[in-house]
Protein backbone atom coordinates (compact mmCIF):
# COMPACT_ATOMS: atom_id res chain seq x y z
CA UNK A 1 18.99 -45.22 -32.34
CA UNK A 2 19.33 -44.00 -35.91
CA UNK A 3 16.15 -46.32 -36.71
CA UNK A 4 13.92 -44.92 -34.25
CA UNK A 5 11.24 -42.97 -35.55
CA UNK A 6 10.12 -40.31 -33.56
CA UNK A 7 13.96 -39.18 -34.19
CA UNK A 8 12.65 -39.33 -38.28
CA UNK A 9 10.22 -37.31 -37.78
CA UNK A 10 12.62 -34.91 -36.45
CA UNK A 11 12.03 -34.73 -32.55
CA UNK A 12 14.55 -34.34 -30.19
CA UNK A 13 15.49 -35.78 -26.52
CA UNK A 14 15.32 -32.88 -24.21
CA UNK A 15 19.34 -32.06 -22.90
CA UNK A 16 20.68 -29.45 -20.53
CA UNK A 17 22.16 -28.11 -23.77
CA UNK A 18 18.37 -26.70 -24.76
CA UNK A 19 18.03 -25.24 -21.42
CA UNK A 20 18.53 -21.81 -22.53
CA UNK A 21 16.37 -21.71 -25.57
CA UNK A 22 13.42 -23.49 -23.74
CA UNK A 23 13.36 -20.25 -20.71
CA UNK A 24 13.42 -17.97 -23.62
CA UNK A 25 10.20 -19.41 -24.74
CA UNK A 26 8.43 -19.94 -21.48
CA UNK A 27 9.81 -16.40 -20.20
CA UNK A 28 6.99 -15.20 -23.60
CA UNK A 29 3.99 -16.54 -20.93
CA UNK A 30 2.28 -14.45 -18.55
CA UNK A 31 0.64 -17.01 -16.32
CA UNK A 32 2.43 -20.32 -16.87
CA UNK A 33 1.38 -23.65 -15.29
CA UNK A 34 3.17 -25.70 -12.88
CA UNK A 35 4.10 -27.91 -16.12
CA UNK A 36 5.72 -25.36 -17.84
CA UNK A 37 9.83 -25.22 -16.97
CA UNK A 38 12.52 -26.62 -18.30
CA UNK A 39 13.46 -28.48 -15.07
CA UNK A 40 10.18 -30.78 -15.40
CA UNK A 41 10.54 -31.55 -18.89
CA UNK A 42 14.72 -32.44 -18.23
CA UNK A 43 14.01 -34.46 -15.12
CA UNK A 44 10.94 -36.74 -16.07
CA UNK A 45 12.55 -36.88 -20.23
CA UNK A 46 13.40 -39.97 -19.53
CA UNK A 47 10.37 -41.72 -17.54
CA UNK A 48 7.77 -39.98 -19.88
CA UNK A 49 10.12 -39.92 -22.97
CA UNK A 50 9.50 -35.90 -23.89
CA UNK A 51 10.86 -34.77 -27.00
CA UNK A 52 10.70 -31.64 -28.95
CA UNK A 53 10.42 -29.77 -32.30
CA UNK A 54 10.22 -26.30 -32.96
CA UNK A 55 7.60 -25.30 -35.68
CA UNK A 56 6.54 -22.41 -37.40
CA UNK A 57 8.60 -20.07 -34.69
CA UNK A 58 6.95 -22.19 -31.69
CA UNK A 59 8.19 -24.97 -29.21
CA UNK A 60 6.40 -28.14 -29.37
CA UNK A 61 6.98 -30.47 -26.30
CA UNK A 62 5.88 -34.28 -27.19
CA UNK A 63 5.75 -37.00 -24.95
CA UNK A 64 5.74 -40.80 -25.51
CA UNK A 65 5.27 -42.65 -22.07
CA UNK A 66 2.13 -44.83 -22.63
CA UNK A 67 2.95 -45.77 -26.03
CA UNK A 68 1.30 -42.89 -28.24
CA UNK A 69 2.68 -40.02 -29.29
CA UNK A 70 1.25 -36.77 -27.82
CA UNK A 71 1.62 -32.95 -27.51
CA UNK A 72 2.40 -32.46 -23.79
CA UNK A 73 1.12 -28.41 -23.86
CA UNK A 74 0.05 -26.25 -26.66
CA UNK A 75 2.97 -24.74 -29.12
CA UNK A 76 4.39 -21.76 -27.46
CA UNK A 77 5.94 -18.59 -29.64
CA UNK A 78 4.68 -15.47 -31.04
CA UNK A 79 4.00 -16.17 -34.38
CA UNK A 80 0.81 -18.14 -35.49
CA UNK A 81 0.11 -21.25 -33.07
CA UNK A 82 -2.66 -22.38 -35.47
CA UNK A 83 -0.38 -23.09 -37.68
CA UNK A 84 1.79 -24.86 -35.98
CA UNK A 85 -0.66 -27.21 -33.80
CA UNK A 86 -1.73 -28.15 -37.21
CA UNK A 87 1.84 -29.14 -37.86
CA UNK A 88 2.06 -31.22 -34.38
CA UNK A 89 -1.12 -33.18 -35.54
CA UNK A 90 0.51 -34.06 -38.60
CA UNK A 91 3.78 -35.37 -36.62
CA UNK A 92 1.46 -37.10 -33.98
CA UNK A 93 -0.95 -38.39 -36.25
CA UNK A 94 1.82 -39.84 -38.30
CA UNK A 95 3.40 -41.67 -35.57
CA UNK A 96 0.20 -42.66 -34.04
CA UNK A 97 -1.22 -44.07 -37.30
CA UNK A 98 2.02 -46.17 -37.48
CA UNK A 99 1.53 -47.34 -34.52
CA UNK A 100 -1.76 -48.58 -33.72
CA UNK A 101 -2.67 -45.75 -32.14
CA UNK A 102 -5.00 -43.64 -34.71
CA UNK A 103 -7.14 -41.32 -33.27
CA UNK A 104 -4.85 -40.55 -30.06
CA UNK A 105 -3.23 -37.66 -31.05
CA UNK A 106 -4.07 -34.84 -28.36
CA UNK A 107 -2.59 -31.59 -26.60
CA UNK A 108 -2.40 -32.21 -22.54
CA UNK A 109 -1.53 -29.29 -20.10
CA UNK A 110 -3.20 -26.47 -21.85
CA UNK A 111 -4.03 -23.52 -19.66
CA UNK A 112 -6.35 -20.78 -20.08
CA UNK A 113 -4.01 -18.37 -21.58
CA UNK A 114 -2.43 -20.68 -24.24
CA UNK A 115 -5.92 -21.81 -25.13
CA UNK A 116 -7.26 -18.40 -25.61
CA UNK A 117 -4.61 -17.78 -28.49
CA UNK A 118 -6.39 -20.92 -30.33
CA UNK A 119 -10.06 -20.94 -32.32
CA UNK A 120 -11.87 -22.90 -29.96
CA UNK A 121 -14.67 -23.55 -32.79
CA UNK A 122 -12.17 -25.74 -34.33
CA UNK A 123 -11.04 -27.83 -31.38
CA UNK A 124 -12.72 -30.49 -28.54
CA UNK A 125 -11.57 -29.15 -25.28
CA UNK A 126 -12.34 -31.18 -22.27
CA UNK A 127 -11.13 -30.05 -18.66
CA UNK A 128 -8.15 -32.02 -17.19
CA UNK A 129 -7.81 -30.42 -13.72
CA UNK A 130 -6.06 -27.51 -12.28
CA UNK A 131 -2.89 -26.29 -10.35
CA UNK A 132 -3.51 -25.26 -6.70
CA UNK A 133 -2.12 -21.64 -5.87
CA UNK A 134 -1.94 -20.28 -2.29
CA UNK A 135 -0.84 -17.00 -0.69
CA UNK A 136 2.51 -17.69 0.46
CA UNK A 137 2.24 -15.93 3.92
CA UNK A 138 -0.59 -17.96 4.85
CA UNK A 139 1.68 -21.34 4.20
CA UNK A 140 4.46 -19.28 6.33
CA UNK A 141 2.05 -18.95 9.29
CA UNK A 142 -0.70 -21.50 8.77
CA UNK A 143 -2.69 -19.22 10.55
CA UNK A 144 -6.59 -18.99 11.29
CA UNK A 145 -9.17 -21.73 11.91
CA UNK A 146 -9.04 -23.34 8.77
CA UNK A 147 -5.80 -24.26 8.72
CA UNK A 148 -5.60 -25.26 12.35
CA UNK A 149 -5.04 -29.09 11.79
CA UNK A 150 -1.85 -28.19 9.94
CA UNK A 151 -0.58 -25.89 11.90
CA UNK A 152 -1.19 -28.49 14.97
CA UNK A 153 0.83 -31.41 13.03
CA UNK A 154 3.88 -28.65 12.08
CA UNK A 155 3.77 -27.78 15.96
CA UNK A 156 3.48 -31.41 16.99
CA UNK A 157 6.91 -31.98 15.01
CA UNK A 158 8.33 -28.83 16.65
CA UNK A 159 7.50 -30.41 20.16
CA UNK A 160 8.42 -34.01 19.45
CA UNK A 161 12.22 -33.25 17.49
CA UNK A 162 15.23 -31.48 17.14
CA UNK A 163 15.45 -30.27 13.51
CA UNK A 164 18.77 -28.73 11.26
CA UNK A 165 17.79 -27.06 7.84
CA UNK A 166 20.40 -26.49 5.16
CA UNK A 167 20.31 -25.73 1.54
CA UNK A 168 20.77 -28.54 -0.98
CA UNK A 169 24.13 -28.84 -1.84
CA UNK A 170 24.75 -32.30 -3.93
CA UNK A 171 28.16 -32.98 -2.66
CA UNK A 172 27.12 -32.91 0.93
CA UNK A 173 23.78 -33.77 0.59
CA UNK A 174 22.99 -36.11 -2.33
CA UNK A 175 24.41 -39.72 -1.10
CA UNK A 176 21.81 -39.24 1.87
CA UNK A 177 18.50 -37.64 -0.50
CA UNK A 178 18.91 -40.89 -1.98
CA UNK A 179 18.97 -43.03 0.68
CA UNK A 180 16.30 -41.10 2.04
CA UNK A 181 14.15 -41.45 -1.38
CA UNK A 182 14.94 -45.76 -1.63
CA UNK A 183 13.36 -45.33 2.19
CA UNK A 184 10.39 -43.22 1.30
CA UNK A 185 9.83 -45.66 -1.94
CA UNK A 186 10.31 -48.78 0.25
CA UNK A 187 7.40 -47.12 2.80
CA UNK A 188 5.21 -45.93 0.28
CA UNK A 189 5.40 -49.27 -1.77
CA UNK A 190 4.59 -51.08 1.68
CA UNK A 191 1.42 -48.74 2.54
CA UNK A 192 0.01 -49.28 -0.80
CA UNK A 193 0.82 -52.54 -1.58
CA UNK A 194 -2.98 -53.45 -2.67
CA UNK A 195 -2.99 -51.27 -4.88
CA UNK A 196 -2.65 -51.60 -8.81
CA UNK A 197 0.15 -51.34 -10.69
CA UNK A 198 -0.31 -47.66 -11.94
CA UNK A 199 0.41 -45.97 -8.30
CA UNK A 200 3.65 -48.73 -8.28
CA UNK A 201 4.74 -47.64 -11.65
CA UNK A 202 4.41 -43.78 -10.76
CA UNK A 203 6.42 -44.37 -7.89
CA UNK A 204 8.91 -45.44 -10.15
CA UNK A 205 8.91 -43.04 -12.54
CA UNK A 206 9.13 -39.96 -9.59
CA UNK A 207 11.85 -42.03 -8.32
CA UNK A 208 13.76 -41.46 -11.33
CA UNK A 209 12.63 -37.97 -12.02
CA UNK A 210 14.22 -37.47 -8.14
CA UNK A 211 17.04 -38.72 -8.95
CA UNK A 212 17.68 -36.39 -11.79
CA UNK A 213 16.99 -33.31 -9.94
CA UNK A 214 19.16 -34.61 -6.99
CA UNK A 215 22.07 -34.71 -9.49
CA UNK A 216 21.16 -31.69 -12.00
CA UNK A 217 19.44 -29.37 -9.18
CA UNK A 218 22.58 -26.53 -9.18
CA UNK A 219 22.85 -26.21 -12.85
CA UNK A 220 18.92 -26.17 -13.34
CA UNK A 221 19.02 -23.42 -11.12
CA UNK A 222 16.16 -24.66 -8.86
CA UNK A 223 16.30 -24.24 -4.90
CA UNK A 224 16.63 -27.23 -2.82
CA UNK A 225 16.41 -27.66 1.09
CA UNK A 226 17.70 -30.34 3.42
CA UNK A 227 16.19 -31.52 7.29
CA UNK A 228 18.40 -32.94 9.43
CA UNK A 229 16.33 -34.16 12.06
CA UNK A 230 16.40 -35.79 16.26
CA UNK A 231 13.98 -37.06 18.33
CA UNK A 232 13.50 -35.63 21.61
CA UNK A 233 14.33 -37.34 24.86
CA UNK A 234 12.44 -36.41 27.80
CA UNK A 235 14.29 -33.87 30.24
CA UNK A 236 17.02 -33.44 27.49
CA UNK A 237 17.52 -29.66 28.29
CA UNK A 238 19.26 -28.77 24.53
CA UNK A 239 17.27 -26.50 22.28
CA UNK A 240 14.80 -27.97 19.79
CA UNK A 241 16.26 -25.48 16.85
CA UNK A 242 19.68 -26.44 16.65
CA UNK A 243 20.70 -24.88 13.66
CA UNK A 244 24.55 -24.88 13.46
CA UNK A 245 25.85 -24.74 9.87
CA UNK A 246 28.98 -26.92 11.14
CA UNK A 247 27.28 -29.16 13.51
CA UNK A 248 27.94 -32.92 12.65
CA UNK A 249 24.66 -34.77 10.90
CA UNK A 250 25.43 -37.46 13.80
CA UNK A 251 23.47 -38.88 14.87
CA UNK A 252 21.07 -36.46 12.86
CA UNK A 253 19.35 -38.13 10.63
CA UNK A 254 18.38 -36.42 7.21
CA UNK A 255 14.39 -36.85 7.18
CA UNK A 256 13.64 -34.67 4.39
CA UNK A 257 14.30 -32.77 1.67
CA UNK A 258 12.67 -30.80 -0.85
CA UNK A 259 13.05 -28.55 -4.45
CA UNK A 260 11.18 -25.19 -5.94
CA UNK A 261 11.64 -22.78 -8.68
CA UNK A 262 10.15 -19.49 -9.83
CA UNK A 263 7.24 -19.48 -12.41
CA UNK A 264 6.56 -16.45 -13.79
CA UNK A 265 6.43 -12.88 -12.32
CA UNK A 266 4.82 -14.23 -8.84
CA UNK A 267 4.63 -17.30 -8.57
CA UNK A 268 7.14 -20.00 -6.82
CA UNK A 269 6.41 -23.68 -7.98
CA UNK A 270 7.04 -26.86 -5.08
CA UNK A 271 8.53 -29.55 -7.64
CA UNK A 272 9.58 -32.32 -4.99
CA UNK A 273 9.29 -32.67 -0.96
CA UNK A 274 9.98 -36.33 0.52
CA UNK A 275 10.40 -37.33 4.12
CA UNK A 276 10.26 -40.12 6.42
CA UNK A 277 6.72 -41.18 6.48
CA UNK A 278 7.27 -42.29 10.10
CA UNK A 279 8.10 -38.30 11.43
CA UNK A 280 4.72 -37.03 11.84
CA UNK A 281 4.21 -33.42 11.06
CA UNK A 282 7.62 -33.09 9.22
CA UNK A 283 5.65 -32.97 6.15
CA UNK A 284 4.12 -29.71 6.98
CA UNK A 285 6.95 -27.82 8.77
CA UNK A 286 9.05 -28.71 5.55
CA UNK A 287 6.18 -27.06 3.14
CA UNK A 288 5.83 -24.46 5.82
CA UNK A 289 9.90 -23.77 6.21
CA UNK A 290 10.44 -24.08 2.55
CA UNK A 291 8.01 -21.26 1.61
CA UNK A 292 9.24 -18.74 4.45
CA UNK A 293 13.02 -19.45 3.52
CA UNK A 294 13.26 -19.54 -0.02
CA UNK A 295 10.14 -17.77 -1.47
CA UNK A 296 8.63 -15.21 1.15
CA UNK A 297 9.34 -12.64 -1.92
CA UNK A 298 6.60 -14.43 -4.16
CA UNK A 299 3.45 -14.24 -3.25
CA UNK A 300 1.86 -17.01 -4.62
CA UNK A 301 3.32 -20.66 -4.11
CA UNK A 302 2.04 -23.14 -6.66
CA UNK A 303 1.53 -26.91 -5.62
CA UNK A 304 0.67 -28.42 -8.73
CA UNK A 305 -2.65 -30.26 -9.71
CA UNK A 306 -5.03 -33.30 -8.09
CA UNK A 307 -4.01 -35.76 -10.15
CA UNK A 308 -7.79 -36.49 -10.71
CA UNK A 309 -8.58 -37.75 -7.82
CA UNK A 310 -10.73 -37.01 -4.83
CA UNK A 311 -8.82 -37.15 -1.79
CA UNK A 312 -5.92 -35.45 -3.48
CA UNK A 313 -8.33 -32.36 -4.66
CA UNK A 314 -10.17 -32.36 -0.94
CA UNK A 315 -6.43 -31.71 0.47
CA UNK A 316 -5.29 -29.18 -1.90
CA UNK A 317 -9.18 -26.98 -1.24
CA UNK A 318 -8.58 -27.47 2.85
CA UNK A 319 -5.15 -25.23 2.35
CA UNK A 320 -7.59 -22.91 1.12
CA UNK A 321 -6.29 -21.83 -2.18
CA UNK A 322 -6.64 -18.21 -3.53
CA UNK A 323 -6.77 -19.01 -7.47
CA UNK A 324 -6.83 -22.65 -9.75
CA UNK A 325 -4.71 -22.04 -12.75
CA UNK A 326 -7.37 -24.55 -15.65
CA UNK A 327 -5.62 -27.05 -17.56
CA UNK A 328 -7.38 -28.62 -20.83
CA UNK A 329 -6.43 -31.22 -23.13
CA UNK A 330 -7.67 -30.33 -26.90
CA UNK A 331 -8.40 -32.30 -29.99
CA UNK A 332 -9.76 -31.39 -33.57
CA UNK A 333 -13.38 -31.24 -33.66
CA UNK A 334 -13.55 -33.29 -36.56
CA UNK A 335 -12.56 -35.94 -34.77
CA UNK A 336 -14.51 -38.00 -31.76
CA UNK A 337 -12.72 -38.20 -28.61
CA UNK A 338 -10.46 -40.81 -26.85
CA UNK A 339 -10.86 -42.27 -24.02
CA UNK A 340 -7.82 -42.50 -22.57
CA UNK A 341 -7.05 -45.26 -19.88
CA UNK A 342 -6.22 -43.98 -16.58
CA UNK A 343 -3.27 -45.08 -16.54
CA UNK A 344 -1.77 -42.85 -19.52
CA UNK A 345 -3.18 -40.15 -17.59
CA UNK A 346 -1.54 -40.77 -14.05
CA UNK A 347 1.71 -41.58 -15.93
CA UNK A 348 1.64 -37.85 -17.20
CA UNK A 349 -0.07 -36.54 -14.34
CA UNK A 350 2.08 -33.02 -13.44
CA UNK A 351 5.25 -33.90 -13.38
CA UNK A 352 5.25 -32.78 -9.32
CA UNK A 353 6.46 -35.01 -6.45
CA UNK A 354 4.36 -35.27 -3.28
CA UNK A 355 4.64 -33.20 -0.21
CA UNK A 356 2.82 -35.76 3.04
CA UNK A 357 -0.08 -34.83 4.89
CA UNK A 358 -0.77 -37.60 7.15
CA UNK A 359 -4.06 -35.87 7.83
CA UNK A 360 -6.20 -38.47 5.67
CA UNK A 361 -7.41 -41.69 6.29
CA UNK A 362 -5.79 -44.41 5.03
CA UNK A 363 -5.39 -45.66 2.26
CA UNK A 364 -4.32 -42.60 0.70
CA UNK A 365 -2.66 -39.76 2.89
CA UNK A 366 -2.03 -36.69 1.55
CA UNK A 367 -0.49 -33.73 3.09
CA UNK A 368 0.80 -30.01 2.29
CA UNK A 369 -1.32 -29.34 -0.93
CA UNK A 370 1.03 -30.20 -3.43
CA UNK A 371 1.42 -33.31 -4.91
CA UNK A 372 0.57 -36.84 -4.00
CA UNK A 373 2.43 -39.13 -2.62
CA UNK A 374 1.82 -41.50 -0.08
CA UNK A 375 2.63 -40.19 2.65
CA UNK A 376 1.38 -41.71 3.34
CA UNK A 377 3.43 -41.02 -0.61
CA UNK A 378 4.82 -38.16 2.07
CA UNK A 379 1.97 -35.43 0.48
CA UNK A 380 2.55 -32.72 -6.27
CA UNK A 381 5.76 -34.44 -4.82
């Protein structure tokens, strides 16, 4: 370890240690993206390999996933950010050129209001997407026409199961998220399995962010919820809504679960939702549930970015969203742009899990409008 060099050039692995100094900088942002907490950087540090500097009186988040080294959002502080993207070049560019990697050295996840403290004249910026943000009482109620095909799959689960919804507690609850998230990865592998090796590998590499959050949710002081779930039998006169806080999980089955933090003054960010992909609807109640338990008192709910890709941004506009926070990725004019390969750029894509739509055609279903996965992922998580 004492030979590698992004360590020489003085970065560091993100720990729960730097949790503390990382809000204080993010708390200095007024309209932060999805991609901007402490929680995403600790729980995907390992899959994407982030690590961090501070220059100049700013933090500087790298990542070094696909191979290159690269700054994964602008340098945040309140001192001269100039200056200190100047310095990130120097620490990417060095690595890079070592590396067989010369000309790579970009900034990903920029938003609007980080970019607008930079001279534009002096950099390449090129658009890289945008996170979805919704009115939170309209995901509460899924009311009016255009959200009637939701609302009809949430009611469908309501009709067809018995349902139990607790908070995430990891030494009730864990053992079974991850039984639940080997399922979901076994079904989602199995829908997909014609597809290339970039959708397997990002599977992978949320399966491991999971994980992390699973074990490190209390003391990253994000919000988790659990769905204990039982199908209806016909003439079966017990309520659908049994909510008991000491009933026994059997023969409940736990069928989803599901994480969120704050962002910023009014925001509430969806980092993970997984379910069975064979419980229709639970997708949406779970999105639905989540927002009107946990984060009724924010009124915007932020589900993360498209990813890129069609389907995924069709989704996200049918939940009808009331703002799109930009993201950028910059470079020095001076230099010509890279091309890079699409897989680099799904294996950074937001660092959000998929929520499950089940409303798409095959071969990509995507649900509530934050993150892939195939839910068909289930679907940000």
């Amino acid at each position: 370890m004492d030979d590698d060099p992004l360590l020489g050039l003085g970065l560091h692995p993100v720990q729960l240690t730097d949790q503390a100094m990382f809000n204080a900088y993010f708390q200095l942002l007024n309209d932060p993206l999805s991609d901007y907490t402490f929680s995403q950087l600790f729980t995907w540090g390992n899959s994407l390999r982030i690590l961090w500097k501070e220059l100049h009186g700013h933090l500087c988040v790298f990542a070094n996933g696909t191979g290159d080294l690269t700054l994964l959002m602008p340098p945040i502080g309140q001192a001269d950010p100039a200056r200190a993207l100047a310095d990130a070049f120097q620490v990417m560019d060095a690595y890079n050129d070592a590396h067989h990697a010369h000309g790579h050295s970009r900034v990903e996840y920029v938003s609007e209001e980080l970019l607008a403290r930079l001279d534009r004249s002096r950099l390449l910026v090129q658009p890289m997407g945008a996170d979805y943000v919704y009115d939170v009482a309209r995901m509460i109620d899924l009311a009016g026409g255009d959200l009637a095909a939701k609302r009809q799959l949430k009611n469908r689960f309501l009709r067809n199961y018995r349902f139990r919804v607790e908070p995430y507690h990891a030494p009730r609850h864990r053992d079974a998220c991850i039984r639940l998230l080997r399922l979901w990865k076994c079904q989602a592998d199995a829908q997909h399995a014609a597809e290339n090796t970039t959708s397997s590998l990002k599977r992978q590499k949320e399966t491991l962010a999971c994980q992390l959050t699973l074990e490190h949710a209390h003391t990253l002081g994000i919000k988790g919820l659990v769905v204990y779930t039982q199908p209806v039998t016909p003439g079966d006169p017990t309520p659908l809504n049994t909510q008991h806080p000491d009933a026994s999980p059997d023969p409940w089955s736990l069928s989803a679960f599901t994480f969120g933090e704050p962002l910023g003054a009014d925001q509430s960010s969806i980092l993970i939702e997984k379910t069975d992909l064979n419980v229709r609807g639970l997708a949406q109640f779970v999105f639905s549930e989540f927002c009107r338990l946990c984060w009724a008192d924010r009124p915007l709910v932020n589900a993360g970015d498209d990813w890129g890709l069609e389907t995924l941004a069709w989704t996200k506009m049918s939940y009808r969203p009331v703002k799109l926070l930009r993201k950028y990725t910059l470079q020095p004019a001076s230099r010509s742009a890279v091309q890079v390969p699409a897989s680099a750029r799904l294996a950074r894509t937001a660092f959000q899990v998929g929520k499950p739509d089940g409303a798409l055609p095959a071969p990509v279903l995507i649900g509530a409008p934050g993150s892939v996965t195939h839910r068909p992922l289930a679907s940000r998580g």
